[in-house]
N, C-alpha and C. Protein backbone atom coordinates (compact mmCIF):
# COMPACT_ATOMS: atom_id res chain seq x y z
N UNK A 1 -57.80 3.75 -40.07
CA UNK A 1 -57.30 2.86 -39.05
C UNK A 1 -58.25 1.68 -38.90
N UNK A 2 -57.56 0.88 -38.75
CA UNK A 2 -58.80 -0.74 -38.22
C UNK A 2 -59.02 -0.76 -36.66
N UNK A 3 -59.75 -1.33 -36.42
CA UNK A 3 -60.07 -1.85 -35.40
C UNK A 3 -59.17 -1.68 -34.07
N UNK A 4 -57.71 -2.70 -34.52
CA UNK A 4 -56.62 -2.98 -33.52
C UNK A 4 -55.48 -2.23 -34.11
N UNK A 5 -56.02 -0.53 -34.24
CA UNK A 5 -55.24 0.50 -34.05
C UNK A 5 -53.99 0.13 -35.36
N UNK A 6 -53.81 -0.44 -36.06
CA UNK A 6 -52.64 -1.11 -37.07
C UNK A 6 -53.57 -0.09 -38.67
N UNK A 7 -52.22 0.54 -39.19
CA UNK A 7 -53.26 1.57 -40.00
C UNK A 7 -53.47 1.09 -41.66
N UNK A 8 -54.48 1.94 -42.25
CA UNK A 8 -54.82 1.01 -43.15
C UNK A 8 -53.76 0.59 -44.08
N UNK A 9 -53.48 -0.07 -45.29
CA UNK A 9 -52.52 -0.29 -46.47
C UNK A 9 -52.59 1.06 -47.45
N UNK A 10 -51.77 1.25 -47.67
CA UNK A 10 -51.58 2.82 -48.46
C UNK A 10 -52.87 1.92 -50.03
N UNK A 11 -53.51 3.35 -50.29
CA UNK A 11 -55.20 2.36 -51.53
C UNK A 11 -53.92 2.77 -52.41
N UNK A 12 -53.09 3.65 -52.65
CA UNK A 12 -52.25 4.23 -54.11
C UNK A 12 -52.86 5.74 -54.13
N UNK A 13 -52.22 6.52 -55.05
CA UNK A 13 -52.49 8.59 -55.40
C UNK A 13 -54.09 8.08 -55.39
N UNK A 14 -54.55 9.25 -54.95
CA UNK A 14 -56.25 9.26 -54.98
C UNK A 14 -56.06 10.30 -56.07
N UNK A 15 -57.39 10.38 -56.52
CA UNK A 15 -57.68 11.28 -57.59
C UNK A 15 -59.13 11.50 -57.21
N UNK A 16 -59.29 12.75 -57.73
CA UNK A 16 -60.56 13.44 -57.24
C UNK A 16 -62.14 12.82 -58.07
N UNK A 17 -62.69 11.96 -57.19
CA UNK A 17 -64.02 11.41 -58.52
C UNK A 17 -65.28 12.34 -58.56
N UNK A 18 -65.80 13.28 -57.44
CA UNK A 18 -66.84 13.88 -58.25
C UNK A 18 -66.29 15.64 -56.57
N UNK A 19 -67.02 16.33 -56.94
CA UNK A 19 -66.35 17.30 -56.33
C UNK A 19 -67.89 18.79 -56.58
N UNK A 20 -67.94 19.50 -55.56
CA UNK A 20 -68.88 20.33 -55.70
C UNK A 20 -70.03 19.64 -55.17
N UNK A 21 -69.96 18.61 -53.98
CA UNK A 21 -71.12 18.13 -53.21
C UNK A 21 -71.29 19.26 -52.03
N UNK A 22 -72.60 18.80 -51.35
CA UNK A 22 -73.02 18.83 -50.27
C UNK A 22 -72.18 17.64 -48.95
N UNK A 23 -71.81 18.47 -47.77
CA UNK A 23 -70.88 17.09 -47.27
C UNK A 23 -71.80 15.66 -47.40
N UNK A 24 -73.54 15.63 -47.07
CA UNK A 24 -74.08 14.50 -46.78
C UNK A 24 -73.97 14.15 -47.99
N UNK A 25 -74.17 14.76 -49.32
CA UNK A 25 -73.81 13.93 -50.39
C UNK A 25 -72.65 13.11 -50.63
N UNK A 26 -71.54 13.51 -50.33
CA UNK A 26 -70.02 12.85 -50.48
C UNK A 26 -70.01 11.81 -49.54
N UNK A 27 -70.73 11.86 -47.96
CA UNK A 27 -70.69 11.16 -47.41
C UNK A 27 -71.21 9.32 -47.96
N UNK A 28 -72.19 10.01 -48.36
CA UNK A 28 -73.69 8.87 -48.54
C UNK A 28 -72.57 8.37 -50.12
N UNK A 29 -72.12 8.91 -50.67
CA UNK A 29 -71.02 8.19 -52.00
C UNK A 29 -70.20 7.93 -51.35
N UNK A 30 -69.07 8.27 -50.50
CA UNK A 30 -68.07 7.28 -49.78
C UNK A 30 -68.96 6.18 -49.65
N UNK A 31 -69.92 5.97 -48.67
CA UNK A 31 -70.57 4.79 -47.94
C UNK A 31 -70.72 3.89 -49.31
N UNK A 32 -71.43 4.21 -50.57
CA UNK A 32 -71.50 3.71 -51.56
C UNK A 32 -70.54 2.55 -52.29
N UNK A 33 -69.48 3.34 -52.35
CA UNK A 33 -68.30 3.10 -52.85
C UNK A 33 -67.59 2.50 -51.61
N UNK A 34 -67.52 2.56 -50.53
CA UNK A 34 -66.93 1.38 -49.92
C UNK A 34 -67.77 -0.03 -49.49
N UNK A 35 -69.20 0.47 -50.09
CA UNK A 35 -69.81 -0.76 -49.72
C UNK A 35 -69.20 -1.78 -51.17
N UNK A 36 -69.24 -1.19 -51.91
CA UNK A 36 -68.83 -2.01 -53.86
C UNK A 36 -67.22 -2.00 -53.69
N UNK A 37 -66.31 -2.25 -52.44
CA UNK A 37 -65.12 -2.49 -52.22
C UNK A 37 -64.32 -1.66 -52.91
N UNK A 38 -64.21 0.31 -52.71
CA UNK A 38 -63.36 0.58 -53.49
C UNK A 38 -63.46 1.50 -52.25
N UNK A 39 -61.53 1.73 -52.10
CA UNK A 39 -61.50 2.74 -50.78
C UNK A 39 -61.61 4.04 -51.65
N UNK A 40 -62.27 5.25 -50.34
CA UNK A 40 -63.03 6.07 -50.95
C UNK A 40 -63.00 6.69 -49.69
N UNK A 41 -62.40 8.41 -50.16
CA UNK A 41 -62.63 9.04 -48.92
C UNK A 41 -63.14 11.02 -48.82
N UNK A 42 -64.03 11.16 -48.20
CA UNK A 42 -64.28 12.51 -48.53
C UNK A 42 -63.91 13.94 -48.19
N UNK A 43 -63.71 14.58 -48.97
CA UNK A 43 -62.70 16.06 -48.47
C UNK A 43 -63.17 17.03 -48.28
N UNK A 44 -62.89 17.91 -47.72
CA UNK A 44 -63.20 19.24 -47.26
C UNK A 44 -64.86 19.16 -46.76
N UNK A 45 -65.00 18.26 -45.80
CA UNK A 45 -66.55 18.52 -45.92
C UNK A 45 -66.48 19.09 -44.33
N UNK A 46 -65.73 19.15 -43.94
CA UNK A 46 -65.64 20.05 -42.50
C UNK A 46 -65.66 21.43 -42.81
N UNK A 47 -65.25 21.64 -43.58
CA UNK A 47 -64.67 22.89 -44.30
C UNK A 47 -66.39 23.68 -44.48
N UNK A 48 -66.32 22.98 -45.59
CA UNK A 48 -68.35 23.36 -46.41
C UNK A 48 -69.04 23.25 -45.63
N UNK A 49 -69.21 22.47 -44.64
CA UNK A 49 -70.02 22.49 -43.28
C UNK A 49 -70.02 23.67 -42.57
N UNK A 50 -68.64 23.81 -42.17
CA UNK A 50 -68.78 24.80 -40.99
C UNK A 50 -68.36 26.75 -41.99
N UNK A 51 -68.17 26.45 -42.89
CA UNK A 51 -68.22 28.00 -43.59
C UNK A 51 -68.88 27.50 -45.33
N UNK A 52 -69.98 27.44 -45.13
CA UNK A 52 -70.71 27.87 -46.03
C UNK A 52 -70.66 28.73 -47.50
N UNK A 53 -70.33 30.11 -47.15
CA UNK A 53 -69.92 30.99 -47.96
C UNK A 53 -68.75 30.70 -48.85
N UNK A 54 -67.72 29.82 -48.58
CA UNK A 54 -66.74 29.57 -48.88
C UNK A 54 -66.91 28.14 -49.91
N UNK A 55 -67.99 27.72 -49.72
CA UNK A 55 -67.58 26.14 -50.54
C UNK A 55 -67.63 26.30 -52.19
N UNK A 56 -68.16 26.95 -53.06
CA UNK A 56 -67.58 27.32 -54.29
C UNK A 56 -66.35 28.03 -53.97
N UNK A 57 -65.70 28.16 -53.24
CA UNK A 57 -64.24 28.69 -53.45
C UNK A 57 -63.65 28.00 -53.49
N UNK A 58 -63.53 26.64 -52.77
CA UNK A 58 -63.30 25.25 -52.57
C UNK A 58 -63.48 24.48 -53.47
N UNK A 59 -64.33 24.58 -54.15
CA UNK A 59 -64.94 23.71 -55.37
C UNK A 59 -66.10 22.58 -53.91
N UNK A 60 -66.52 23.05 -53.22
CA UNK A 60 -67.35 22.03 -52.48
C UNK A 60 -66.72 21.20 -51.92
N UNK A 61 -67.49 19.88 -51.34
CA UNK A 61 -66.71 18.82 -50.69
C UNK A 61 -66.53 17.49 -51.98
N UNK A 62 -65.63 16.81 -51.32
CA UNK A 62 -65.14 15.96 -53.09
C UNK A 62 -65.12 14.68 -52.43
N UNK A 63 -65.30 13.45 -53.39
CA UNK A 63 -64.96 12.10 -53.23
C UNK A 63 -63.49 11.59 -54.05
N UNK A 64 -62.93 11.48 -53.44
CA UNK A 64 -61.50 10.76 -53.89
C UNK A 64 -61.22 9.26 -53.85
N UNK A 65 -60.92 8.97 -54.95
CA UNK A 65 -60.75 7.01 -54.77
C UNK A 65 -59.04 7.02 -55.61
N UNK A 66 -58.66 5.83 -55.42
CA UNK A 66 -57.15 5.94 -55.71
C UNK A 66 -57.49 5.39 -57.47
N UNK A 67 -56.65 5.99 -57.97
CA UNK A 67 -56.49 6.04 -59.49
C UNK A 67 -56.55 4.95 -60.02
N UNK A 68 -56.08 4.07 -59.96
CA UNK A 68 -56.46 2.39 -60.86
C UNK A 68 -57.86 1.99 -60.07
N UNK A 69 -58.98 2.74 -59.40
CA UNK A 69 -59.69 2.32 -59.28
C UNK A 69 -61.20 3.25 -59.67
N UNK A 70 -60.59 4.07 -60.20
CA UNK A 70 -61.36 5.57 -61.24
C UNK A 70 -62.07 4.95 -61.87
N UNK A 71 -62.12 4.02 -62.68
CA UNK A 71 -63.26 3.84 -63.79
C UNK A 71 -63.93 3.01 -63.13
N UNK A 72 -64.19 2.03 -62.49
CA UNK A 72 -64.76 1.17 -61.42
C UNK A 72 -65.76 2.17 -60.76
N UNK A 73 -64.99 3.07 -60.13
CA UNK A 73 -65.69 4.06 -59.03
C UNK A 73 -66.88 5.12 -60.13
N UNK A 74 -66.63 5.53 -61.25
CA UNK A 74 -67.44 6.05 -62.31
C UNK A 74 -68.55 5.00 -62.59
N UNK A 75 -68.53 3.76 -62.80
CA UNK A 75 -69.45 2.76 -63.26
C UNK A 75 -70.05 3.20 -61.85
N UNK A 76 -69.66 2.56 -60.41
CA UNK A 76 -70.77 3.03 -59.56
C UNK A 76 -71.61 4.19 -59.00
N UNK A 77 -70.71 5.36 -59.53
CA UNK A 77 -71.52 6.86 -59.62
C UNK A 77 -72.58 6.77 -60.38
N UNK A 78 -72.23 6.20 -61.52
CA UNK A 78 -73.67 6.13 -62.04
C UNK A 78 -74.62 5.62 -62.20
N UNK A 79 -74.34 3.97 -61.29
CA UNK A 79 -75.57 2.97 -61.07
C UNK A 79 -75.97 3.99 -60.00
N UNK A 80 -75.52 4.87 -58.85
CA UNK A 80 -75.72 4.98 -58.08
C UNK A 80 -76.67 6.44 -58.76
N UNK A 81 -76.08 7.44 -59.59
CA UNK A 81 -77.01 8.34 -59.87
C UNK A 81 -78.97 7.48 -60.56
N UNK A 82 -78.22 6.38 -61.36
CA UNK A 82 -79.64 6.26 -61.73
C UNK A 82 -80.72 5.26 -61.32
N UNK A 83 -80.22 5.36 -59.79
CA UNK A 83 -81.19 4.97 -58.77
C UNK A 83 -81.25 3.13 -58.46
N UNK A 84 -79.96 2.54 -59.27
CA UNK A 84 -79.99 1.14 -59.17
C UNK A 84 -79.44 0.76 -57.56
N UNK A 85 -79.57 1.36 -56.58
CA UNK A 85 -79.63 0.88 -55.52
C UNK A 85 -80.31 1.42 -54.78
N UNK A 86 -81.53 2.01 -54.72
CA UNK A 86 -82.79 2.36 -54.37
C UNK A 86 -83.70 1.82 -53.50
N UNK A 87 -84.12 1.83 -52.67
CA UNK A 87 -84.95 0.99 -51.52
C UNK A 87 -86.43 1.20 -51.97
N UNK A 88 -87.28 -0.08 -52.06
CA UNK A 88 -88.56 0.38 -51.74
C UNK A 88 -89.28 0.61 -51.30
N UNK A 89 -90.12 1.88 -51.21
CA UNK A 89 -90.40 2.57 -49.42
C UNK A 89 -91.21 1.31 -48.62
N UNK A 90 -91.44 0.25 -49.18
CA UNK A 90 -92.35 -0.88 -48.25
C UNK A 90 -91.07 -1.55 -48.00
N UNK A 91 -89.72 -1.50 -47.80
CA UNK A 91 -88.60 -2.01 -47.68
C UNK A 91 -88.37 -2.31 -46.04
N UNK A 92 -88.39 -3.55 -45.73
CA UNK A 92 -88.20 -4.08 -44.27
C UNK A 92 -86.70 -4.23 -43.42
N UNK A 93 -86.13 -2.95 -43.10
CA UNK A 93 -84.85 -2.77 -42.73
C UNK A 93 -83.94 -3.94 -41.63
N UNK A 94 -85.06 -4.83 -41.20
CA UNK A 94 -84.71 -6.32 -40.60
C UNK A 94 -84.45 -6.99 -41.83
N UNK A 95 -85.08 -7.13 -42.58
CA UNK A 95 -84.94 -8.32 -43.72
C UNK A 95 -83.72 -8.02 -44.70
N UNK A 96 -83.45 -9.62 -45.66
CA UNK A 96 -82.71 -9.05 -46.23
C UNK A 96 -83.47 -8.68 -48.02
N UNK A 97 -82.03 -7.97 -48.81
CA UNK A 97 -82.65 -7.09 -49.83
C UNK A 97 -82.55 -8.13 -50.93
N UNK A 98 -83.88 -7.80 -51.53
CA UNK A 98 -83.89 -8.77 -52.96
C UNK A 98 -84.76 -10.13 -52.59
């Protein structure tokens, strides 16, 4: 939903992009992926949160992005696995980055 309650534009079928997280992991990749403009939303992480025992039964909590935007969302899984958006711990959270 936006702002003034008017709901979002249908993104198109989501498809499942990585799956078997931790919820803060899926979270912190949604945030990722909607910061690099691709809607992105995370599942079952209420679920894995609150029953534990259960999240390999589940396959974990998952990131879903809509299908014509799958390979896009893969390129940023993996700038994002290999640390290309990384802060440096002398990093001034007033300032800007770069």
């Amino acid at each position: 939903m936006r702002h003034d309650d008017t709901p979002d534009p249908y993104p198109g079928d989501m498809e499942i992009l990585e799956r078997d997280l931790t919820p803060t992991e899926a979270h912190l990749l949604v945030g990722c992926l909607r910061t690099a403009g691709i809607a992105a939303d995370a599942g079952d992480t209420h679920l894995v949160q609150a029953h534990s025992l259960i999240a390999v039964a589940v396959g974990g909590a998952k990131v879903r992005v809509p299908r014509e935007h799958l390979a896009e969302a893969r390129e940023v899984l993996a700038a994002f696995r290999r640390g290309d958006f990384a802060l440096d711990d002398d990093f001034d959270v007033g300032s800007a980055p770069g």
